[in-house]
Every structure is written in structure tokens, then in C-alpha cells.
C-alpha atoms as a PDB file:
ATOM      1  CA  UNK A   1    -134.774  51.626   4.446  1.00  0.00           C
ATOM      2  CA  UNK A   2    -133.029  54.523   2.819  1.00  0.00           C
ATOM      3  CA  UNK A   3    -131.180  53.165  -0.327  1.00  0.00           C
ATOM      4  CA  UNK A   4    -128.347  55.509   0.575  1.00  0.00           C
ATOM      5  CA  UNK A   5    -128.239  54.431   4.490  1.00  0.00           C
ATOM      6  CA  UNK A   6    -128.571  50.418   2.942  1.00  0.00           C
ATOM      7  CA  UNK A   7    -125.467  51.026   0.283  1.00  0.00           C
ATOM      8  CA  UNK A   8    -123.510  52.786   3.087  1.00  0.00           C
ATOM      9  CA  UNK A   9    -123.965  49.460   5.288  1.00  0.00           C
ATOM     10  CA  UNK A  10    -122.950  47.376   2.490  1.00  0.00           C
ATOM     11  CA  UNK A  11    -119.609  49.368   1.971  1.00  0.00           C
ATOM     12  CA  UNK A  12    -118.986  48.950   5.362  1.00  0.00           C
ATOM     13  CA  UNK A  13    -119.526  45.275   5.943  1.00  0.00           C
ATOM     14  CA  UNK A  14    -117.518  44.893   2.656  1.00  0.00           C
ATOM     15  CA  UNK A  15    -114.273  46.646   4.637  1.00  0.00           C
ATOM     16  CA  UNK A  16    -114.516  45.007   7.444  1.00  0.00           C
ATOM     17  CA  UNK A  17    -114.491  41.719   5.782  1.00  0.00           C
ATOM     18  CA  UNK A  18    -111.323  42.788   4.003  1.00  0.00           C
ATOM     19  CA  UNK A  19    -109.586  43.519   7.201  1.00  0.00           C
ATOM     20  CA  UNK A  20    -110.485  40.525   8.878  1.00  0.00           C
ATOM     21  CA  UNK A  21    -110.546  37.769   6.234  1.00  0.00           C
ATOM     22  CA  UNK A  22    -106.205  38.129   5.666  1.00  0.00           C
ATOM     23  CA  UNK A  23    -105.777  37.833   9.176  1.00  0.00           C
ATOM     24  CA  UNK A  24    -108.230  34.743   9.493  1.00  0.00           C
ATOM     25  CA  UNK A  25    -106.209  32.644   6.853  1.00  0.00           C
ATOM     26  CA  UNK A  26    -103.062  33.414   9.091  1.00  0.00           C
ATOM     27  CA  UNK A  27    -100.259  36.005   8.575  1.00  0.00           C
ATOM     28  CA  UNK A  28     -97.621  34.703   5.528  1.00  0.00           C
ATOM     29  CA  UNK A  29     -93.836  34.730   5.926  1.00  0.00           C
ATOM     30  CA  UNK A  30     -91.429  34.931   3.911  1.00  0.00           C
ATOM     31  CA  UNK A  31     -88.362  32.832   3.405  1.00  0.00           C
ATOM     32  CA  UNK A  32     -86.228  30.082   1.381  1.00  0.00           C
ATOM     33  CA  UNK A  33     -85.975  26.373   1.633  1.00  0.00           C
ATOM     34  CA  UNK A  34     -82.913  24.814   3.300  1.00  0.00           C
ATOM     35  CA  UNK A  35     -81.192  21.705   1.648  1.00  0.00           C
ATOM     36  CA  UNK A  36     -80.780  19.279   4.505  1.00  0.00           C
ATOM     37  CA  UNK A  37     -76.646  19.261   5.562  1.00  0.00           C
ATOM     38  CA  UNK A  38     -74.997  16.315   5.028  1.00  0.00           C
ATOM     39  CA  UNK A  39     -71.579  15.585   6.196  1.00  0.00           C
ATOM     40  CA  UNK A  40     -68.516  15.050   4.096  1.00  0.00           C
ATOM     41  CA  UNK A  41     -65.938  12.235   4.933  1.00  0.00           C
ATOM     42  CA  UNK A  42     -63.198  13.851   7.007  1.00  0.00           C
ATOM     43  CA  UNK A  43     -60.273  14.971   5.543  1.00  0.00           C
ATOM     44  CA  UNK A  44     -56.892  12.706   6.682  1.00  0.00           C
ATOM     45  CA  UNK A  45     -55.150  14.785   9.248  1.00  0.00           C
ATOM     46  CA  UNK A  46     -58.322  15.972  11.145  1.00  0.00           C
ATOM     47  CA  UNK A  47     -58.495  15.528  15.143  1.00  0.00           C
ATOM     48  CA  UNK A  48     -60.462  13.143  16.913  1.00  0.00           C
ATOM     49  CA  UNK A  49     -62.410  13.840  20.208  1.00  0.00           C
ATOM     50  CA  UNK A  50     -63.995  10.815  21.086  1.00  0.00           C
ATOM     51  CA  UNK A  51     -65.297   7.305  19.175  1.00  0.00           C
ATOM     52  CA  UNK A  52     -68.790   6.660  20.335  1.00  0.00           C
ATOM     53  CA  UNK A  53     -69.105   3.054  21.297  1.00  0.00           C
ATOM     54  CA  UNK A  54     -70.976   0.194  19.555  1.00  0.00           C
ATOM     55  CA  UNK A  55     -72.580  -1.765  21.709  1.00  0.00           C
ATOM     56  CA  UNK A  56     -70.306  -4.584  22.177  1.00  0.00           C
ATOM     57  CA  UNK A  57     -66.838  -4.060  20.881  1.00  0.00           C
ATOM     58  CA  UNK A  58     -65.777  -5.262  17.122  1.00  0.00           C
ATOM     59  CA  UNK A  59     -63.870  -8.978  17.598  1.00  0.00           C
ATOM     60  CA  UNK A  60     -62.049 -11.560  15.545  1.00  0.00           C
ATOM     61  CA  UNK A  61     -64.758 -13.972  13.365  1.00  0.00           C
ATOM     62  CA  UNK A  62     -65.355 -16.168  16.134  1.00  0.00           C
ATOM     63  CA  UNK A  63     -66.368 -13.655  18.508  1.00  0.00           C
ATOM     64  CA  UNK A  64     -69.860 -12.827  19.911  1.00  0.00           C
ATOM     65  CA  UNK A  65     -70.240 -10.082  17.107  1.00  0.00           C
ATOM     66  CA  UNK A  66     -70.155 -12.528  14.529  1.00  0.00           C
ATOM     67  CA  UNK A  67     -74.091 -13.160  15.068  1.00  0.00           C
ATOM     68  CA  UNK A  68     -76.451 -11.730  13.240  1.00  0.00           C
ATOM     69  CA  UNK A  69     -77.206  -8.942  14.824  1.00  0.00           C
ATOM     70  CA  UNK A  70     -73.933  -7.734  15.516  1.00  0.00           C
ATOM     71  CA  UNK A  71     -72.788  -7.993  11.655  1.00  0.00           C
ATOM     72  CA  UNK A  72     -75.472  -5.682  11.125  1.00  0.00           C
ATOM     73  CA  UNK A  73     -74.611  -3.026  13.276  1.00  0.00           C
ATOM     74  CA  UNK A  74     -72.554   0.134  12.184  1.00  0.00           C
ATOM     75  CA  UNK A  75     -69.433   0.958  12.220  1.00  0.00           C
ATOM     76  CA  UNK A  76     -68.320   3.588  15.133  1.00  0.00           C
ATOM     77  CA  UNK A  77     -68.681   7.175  14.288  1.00  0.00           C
ATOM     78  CA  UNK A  78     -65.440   9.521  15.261  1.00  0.00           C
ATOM     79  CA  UNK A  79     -66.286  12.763  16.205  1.00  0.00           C
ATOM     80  CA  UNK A  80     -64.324  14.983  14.590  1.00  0.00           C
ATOM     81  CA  UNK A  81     -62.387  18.310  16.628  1.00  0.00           C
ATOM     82  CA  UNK A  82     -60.316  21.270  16.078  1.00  0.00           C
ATOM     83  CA  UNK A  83     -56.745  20.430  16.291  1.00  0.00           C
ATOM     84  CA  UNK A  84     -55.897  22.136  19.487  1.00  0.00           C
ATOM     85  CA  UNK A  85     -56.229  21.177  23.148  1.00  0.00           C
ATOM     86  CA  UNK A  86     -56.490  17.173  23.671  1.00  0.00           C
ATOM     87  CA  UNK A  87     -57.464  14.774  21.497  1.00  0.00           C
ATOM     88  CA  UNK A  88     -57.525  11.110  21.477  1.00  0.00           C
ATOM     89  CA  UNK A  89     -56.419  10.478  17.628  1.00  0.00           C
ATOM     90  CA  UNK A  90     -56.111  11.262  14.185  1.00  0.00           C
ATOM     91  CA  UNK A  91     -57.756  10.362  10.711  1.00  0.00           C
ATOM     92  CA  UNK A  92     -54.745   8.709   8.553  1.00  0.00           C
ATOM     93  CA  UNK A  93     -56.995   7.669   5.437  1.00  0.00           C
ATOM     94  CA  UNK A  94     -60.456   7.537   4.041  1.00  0.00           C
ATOM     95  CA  UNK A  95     -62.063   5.706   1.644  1.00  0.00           C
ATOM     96  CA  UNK A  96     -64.429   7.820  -0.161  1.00  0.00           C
ATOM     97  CA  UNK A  97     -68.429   6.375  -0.732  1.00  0.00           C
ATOM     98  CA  UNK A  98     -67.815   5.708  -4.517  1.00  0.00           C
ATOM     99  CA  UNK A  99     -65.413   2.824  -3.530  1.00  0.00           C
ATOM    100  CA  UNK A 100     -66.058   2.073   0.283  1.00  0.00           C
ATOM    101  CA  UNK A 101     -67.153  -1.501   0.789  1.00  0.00           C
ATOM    102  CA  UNK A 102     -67.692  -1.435   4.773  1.00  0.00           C
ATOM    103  CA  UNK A 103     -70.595  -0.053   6.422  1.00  0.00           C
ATOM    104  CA  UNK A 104     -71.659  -2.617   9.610  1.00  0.00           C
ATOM    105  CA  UNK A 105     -69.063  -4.736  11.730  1.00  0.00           C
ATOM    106  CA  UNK A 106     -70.001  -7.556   9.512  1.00  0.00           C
ATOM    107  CA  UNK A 107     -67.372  -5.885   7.468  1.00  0.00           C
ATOM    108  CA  UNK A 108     -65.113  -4.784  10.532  1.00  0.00           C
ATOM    109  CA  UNK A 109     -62.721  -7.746  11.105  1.00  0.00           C
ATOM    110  CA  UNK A 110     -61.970  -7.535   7.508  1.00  0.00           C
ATOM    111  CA  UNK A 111     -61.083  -3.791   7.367  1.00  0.00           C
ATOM    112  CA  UNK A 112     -59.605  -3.003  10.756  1.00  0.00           C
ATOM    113  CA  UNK A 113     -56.228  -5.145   9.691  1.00  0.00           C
ATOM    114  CA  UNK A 114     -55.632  -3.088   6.539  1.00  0.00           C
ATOM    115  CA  UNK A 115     -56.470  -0.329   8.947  1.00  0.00           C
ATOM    116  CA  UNK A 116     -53.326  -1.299  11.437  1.00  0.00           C
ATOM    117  CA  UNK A 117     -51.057  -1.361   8.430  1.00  0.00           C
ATOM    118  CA  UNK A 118     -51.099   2.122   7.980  1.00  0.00           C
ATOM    119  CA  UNK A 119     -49.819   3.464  10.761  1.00  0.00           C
ATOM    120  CA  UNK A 120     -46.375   2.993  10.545  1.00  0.00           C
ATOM    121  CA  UNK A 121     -46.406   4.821   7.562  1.00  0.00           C
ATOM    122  CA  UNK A 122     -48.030   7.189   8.649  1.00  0.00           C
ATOM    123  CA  UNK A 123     -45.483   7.938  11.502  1.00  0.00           C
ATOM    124  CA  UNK A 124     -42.950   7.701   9.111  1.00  0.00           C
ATOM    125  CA  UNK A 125     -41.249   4.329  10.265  1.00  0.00           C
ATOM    126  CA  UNK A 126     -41.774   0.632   9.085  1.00  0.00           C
ATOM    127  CA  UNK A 127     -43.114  -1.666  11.348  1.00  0.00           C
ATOM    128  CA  UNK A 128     -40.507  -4.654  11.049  1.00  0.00           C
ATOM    129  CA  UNK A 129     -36.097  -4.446  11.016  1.00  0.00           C
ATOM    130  CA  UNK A 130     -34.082  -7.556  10.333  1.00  0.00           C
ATOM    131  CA  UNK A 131     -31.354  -6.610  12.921  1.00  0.00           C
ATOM    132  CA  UNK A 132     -28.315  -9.935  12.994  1.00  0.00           C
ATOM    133  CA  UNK A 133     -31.087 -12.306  11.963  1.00  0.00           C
ATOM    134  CA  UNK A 134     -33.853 -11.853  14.340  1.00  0.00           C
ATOM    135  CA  UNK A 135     -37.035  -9.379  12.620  1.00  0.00           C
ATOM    136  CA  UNK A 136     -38.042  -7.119  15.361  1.00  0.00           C
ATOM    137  CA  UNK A 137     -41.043  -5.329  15.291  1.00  0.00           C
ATOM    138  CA  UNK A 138     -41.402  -1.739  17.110  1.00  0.00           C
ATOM    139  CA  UNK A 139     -43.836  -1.474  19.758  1.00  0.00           C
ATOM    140  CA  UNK A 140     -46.315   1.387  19.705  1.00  0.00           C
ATOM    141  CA  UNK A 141     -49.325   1.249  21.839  1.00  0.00           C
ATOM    142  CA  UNK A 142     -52.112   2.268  19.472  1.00  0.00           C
ATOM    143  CA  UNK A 143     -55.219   1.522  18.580  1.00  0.00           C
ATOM    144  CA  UNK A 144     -56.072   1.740  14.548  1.00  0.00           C
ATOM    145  CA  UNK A 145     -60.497   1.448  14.460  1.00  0.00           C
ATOM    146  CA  UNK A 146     -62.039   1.817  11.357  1.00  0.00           C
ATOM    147  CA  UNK A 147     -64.905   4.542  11.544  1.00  0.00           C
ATOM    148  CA  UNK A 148     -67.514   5.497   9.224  1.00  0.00           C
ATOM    149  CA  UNK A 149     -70.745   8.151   8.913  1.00  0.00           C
ATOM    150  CA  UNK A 150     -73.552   8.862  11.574  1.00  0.00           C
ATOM    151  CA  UNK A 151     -76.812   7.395  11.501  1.00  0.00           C
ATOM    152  CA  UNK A 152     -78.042  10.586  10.078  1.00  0.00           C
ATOM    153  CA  UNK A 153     -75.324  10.502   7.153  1.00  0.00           C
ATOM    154  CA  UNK A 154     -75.916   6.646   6.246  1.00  0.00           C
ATOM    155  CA  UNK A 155     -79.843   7.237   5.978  1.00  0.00           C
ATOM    156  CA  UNK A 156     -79.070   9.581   3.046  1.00  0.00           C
ATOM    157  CA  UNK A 157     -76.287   7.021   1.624  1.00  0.00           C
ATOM    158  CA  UNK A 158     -73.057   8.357   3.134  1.00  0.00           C
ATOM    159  CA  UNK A 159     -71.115   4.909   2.883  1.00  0.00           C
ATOM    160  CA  UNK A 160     -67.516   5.924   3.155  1.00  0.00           C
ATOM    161  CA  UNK A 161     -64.795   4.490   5.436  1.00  0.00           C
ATOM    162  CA  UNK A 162     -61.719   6.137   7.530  1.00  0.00           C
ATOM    163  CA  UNK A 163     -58.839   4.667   9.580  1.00  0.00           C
ATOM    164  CA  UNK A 164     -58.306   6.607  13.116  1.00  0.00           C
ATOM    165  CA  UNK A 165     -54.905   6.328  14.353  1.00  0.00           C
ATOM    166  CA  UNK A 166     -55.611   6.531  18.544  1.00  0.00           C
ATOM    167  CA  UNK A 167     -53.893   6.748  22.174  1.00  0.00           C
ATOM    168  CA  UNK A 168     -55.224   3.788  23.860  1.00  0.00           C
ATOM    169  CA  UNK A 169     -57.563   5.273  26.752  1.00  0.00           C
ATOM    170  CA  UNK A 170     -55.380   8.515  26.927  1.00  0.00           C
ATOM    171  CA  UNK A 171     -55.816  11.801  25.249  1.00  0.00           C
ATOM    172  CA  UNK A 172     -53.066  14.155  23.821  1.00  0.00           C
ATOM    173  CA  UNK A 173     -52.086  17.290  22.983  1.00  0.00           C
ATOM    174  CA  UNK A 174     -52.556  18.348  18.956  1.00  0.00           C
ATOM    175  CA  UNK A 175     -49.045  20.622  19.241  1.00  0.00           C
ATOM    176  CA  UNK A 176     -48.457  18.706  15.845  1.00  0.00           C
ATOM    177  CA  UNK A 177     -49.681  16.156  13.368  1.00  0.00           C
ATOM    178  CA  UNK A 178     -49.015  12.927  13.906  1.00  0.00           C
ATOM    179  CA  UNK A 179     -47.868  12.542  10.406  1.00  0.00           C
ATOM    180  CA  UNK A 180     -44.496  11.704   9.987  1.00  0.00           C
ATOM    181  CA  UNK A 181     -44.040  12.357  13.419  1.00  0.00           C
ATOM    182  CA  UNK A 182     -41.316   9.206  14.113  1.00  0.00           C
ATOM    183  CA  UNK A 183     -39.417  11.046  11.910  1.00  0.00           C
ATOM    184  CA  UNK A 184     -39.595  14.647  13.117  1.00  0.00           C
ATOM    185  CA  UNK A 185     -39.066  12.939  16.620  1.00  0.00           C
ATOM    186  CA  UNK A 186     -42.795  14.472  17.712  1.00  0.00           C
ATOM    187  CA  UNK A 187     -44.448  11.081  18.827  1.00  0.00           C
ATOM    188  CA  UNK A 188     -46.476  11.882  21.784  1.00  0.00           C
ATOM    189  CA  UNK A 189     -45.496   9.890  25.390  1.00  0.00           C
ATOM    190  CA  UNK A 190     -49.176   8.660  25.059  1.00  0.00           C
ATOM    191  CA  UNK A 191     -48.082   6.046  22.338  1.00  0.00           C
ATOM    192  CA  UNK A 192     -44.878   4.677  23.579  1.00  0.00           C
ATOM    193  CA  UNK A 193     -45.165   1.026  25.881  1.00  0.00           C
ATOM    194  CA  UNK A 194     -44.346   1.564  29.281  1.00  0.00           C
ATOM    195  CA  UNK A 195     -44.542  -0.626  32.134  1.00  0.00           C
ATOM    196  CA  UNK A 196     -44.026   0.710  35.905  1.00  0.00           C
ATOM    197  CA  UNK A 197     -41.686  -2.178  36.541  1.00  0.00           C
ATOM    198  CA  UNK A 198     -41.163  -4.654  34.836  1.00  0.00           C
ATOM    199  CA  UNK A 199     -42.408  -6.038  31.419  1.00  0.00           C
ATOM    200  CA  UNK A 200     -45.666  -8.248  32.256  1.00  0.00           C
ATOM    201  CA  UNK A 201     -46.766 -10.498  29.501  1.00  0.00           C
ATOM    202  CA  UNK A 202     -50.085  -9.956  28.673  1.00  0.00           C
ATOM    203  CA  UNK A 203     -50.047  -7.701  31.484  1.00  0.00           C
ATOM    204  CA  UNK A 204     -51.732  -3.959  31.023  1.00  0.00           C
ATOM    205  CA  UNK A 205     -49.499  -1.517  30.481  1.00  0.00           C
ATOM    206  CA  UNK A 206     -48.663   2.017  32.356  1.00  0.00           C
ATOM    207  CA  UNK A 207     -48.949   5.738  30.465  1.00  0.00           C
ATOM    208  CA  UNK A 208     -45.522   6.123  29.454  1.00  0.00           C
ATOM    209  CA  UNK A 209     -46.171   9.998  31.071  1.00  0.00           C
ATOM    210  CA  UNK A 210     -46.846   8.206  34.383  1.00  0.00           C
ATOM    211  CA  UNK A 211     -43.876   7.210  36.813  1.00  0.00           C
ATOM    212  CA  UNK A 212     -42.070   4.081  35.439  1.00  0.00           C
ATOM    213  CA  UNK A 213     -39.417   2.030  35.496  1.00  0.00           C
ATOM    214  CA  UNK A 214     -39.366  -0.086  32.013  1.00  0.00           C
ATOM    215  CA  UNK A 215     -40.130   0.758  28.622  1.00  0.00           C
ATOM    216  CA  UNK A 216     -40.294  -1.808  25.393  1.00  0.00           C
ATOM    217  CA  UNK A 217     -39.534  -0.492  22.579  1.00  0.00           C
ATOM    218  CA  UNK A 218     -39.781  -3.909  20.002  1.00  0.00           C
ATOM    219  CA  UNK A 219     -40.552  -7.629  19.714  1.00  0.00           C
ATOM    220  CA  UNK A 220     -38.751  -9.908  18.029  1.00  0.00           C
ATOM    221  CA  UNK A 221     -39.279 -13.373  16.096  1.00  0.00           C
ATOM    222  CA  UNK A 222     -36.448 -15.501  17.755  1.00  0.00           C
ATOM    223  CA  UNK A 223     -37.397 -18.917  16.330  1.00  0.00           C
ATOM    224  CA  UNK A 224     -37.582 -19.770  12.758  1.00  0.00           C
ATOM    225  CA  UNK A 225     -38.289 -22.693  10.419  1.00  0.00           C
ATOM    226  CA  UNK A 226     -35.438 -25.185   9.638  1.00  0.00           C
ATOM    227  CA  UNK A 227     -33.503 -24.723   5.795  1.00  0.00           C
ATOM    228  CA  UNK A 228     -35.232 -28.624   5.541  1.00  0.00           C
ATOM    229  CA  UNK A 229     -38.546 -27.794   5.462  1.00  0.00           C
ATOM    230  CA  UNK A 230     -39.850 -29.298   8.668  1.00  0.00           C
ATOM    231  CA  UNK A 231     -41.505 -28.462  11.240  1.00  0.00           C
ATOM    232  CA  UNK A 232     -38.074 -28.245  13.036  1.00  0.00           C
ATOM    233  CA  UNK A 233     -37.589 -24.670  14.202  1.00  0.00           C
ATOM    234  CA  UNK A 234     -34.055 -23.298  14.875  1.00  0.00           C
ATOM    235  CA  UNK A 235     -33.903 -20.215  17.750  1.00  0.00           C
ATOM    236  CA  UNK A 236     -31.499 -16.808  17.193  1.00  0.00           C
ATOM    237  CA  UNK A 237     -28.247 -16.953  18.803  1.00  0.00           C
ATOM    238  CA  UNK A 238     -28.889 -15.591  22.407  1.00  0.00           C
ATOM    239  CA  UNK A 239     -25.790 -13.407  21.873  1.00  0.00           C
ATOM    240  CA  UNK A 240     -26.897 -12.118  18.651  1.00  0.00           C
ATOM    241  CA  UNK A 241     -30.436 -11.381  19.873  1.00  0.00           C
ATOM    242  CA  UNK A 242     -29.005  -9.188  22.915  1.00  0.00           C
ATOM    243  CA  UNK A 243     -26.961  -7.524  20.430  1.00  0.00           C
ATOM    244  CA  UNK A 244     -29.707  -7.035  17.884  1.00  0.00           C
ATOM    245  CA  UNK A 245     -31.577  -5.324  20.694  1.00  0.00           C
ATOM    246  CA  UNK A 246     -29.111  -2.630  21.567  1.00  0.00           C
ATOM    247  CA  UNK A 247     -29.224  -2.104  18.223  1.00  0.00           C
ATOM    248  CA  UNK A 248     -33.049  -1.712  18.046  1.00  0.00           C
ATOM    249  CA  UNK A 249     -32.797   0.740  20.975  1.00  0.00           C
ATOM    250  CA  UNK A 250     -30.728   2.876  19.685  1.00  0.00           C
ATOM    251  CA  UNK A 251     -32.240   3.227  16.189  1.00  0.00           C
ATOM    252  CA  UNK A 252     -35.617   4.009  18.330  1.00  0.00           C
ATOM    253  CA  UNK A 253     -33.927   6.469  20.985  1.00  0.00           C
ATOM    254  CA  UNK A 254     -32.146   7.871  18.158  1.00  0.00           C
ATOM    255  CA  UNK A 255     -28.798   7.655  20.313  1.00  0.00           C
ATOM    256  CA  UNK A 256     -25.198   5.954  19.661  1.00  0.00           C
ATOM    257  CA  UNK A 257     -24.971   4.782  23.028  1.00  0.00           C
ATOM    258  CA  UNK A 258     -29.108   3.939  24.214  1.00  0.00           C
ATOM    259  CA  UNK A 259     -27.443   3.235  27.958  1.00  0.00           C
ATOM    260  CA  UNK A 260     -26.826   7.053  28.155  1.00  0.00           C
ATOM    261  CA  UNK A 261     -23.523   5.879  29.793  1.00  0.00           C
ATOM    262  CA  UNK A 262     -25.244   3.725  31.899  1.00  0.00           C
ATOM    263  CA  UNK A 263     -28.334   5.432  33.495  1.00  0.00           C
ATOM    264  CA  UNK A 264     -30.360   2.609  31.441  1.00  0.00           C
ATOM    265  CA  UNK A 265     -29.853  -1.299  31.397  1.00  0.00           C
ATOM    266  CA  UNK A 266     -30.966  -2.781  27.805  1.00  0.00           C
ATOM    267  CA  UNK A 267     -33.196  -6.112  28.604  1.00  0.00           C
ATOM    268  CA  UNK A 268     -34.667  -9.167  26.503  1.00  0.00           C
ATOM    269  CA  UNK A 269     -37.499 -10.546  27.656  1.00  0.00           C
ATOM    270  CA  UNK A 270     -38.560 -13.424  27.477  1.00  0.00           C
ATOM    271  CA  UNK A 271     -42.322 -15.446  28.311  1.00  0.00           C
ATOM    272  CA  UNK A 272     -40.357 -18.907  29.335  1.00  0.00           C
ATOM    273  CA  UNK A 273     -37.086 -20.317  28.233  1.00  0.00           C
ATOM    274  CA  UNK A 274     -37.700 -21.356  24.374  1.00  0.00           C
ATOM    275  CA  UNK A 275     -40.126 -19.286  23.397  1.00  0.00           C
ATOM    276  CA  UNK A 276     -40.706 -18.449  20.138  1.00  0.00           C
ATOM    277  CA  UNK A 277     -40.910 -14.484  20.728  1.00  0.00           C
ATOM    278  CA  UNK A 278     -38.902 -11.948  23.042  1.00  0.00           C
ATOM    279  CA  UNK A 279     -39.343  -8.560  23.564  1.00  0.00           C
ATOM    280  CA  UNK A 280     -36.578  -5.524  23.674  1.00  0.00           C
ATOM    281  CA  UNK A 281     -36.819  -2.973  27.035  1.00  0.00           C
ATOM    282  CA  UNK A 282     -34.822  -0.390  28.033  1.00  0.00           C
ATOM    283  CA  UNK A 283     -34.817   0.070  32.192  1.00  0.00           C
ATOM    284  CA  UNK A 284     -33.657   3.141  34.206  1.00  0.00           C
ATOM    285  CA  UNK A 285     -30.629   1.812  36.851  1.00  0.00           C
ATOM    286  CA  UNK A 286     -31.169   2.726  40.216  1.00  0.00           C
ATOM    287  CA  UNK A 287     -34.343   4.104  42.127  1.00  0.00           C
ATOM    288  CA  UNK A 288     -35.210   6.712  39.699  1.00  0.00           C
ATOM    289  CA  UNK A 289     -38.268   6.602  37.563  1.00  0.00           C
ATOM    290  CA  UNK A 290     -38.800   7.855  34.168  1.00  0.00           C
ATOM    291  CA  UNK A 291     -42.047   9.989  32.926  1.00  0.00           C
ATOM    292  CA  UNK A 292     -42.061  10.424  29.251  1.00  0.00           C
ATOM    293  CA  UNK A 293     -41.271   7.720  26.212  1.00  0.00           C
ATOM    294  CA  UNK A 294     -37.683   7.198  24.749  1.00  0.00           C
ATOM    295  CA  UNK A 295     -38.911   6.914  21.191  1.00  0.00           C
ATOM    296  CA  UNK A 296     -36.913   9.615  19.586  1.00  0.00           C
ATOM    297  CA  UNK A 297     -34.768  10.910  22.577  1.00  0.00           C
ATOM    298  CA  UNK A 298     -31.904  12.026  20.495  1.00  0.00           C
ATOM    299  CA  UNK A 299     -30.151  14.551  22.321  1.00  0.00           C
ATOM    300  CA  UNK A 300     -32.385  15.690  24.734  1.00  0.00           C
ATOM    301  CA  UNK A 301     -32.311  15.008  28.631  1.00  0.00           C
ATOM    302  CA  UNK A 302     -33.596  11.698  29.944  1.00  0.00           C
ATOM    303  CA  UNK A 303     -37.637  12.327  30.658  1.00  0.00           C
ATOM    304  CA  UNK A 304     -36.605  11.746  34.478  1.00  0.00           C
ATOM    305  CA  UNK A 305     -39.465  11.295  37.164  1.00  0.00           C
END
């Protein structure tokens, strides 16, 4: 062969295999890593949507959770939502990871109390009032429930804790915070304690935006321990009680007179004759029914069915 025609075909195949070899080890792109996003705690005042269930609900020490396995598993995750629209809740405090000591509901029974305690506070209220004797305690239908981070977020050693202040099974709508909101007079219907007709001990209450007749409004402590140290108890004067919740009403209705001239009957309740706690109602005379809460009435027209 031709030494010309044989260097020509070398050349050649030389080409070709530069063409084709790049395309054989695959084509390259470029680009930049991506640090993996991990979630910081919430900030207190953020909406909640939803709190995804655990699979058997947190209990007192002695309750089924207090196994094993249950201790171990997480805490509940809140999913966190734009305040606007409905919402079921709100974040009221957060322990950040340096300091949180909770991460399973092992831990939960210990935390959710402390959780509880805020709220009041929160609303801008305290939760007790000595009124002529008796300490009454205000009744809002809430549910405090200690949440924590995602399975995703604890795998990379998010530990921190936060306190959700909630509507029991209703949602809301995030007009405002819920901060201070006893008093700025903004507490949503959804947290009041209604009952379509009557108190019911131990009974399940109605959504105070639902038709009803009844609404409590506080509790009170009517027996207390003797001055002698025994285990003699002495009860409130009856008189003194009824008084004491009038009072209670109208301190919650923000109102002089919380009968609004006598469109609403002010009621103690009480479980049995002698029992150590009664609770405080207000009741709308007559056949009509009412269809928002009284907490923080003030001036405004009676929420009237």
C-alpha cells in the first residue's frame, strides 16, 4: 500500500475516534451541589393547618402509651400555614434544640402541662380570680399539644420543642393573632364552651358558632380545707357563690349588667348537691338561641341565632 493512501487512513481513523470516544463516556453537565434544606423551628405566632396524628393519642403515665413502644415514638409534627383563610391554631412558644429536652411521648406527659400554662397568657388573661372567696377558673375550650420536627428534621438532629395553642376539632379564621386577643376582645367563637342546652357534666360540648342555648364561662372551687388542718372541708356560701358568678360573667362579657336587662339568666351548676366544684353559665331566656361566644361582648349586639 501507498504510504500516502496508509497515512491518510490513519488520520482518518484518528478523527473519527475523537468524535466518537466524548460521546461514548457520556455527555457532562454542568452544575452546583445543593445543601440538603432543613427546617427551622417555627417562629411563635405562625398558623397551624393541621397536627398529623401519632398513632395512639399522648395520655397521663398510666395510660397505654406509657409502654415501651409508645415512649419511643415522636412527638406530633404541626404543619405550619400562611396566616389567612382557616386554621386550626397557633404556635405560642418554642424551645429552641440547644435547650429542648423532649423529643418522643416518653417525654409528652411531662411537657404538655407546662404547655397548658401558657395560654392564658398568651390571650392576655389569667387563668384563676378569687371572686367573694370562691377561685374561679375561666373556661376556654382549647387544646395546648406540644409539637416538635418531622422525621426528616430529627434524622439530621432537629430536637426542638413548640406549644400549639388549638380549636378543639374546629378550624378558624386567622383575621388576627391570637395573641393578646382576650384583651383586644378578638377571641374566636371556636374557643368559647357552649352547650346547646344545658351544661352536661362530662358531656361533649357544642361549637359556640352553632345554635345554642347555654354557655360556661368559669369553674369554681366551692369547698375548701378547714382553718384546723383536717380533712374537714368547709363549702362557699351559696349566696356568695351566685354572686361571685355574676361577677365572673361580667368581667368575661365585659358588661356591667351580663343579663343584658334580662335576655340572659346567670346559672351555677352544680354535679350533685355538695360537690366540691360548680361551674358559672350564662343562658339566653326564652326560645331564642345564641350563635357566637360571649367572651368579650362589650357593647356589641347579643350573637343571636
Amino acid at each position: 500500500m501507498d504510504r500516502r493512501v496508509a497515512g491518510l487512513l490513519l488520520l482518518v481513523v484518528a478523527l473519527v475516534a475523537a468524535l466518537v470516544v466524548p460521546n461514548i463516556a457520556g455527555k457532562q453537565v454542568r452544575g452546583a451541589a445543593l445543601a440538603e434544606v432543613i427546617s427551622a423551628p417555627p417562629a411563635v405566632g405562625s398558623c397551624i393547618g393541621a397536627i398529623a396524628p401519632t398513632t395512639s393519642a399522648p395520655g397521663p403515665s398510666n395510660s397505654p402509651n406509657a409502654d415501651g413502644a409508645g415512649s419511643a415514638r415522636a412527638l406530633p409534627v404541626a404543619t405550619v400555614v400562611p396566616c389567612r383563610g382557616a386554621v386550626i391554631g397557633e404556635i405560642i412558644s418554642v424551645t429552641p434544640t440547644s435547650t429542648s429536652t423532649v423529643s418522643t411521648l416518653g417525654e409528652y406527659d411531662a411537657a404538655n402541662p407546662s404547655c397548658r400554662s401558657k395560654v392564658e397568657g398568651y390571650l392576655g388573661t389569667l387563668a384563676t380570680t378569687e371572686i367573694r372567696g370562691v377561685q374561679w377558673s375561666k373556661s376556654i375550650y382549647v387544646s395546648a399539644v406540644s409539637v416538635g420536627p418531622d422525621a426528616h428534621d430529627r434524622a439530621a438532629g432537629r430536637t426542638w420543642t413548640a406549644c400549639v395553642l388549638s380549636a378543639v376539632n374546629q378550624t378558624y379564621p386567622a383575621t388576627t393573632s391570637l395573641k393578646s386577643s382576650w384583651t383586644a376582645d378578638t377571641l374566636p367563637s371556636v374557643f368559647g364552651l357552649c352547650w346547646a342546652t344545658a351544661v352536661v357534666q362530662r358531656g361533649t360540648p357544642t361549637a359556640c358558632t352553632s345554635p345554642h342555648t347555654t354557655q360556661q364561662l368559669g369553674y369554681g372551687l366551692v369547698a375548701s380545707a378547714s382553718d384546723s388542718g383536717t380533712s374537714i372541708v368547709s363549702a362557699a356560701d351559696p349566696d356568695q357563690v351566685v354572686a361571685g358568678c355574676r361577677q365572673l360573667a361580667a368581667t368575661v362579657m365585659r358588661v356591667t349588667d351580663p343579663t343584658r336587662g334580662g335576655a340572659l339568666s346567670i346559672k351555677v351548676v352544680s354535679a350533685r348537691s355538695g360537690a366540691p366544684y360548680v361551674q358559672c353559665a350564662v343562658a339566653v331566656v326564652g326560645s331564642r338561641k345564641l350563635n357566637g361566644s360571649l367572651i368579650g361582648l362589650g357593647a356589641r349586639a347579643l350573637p343571636l341565632a
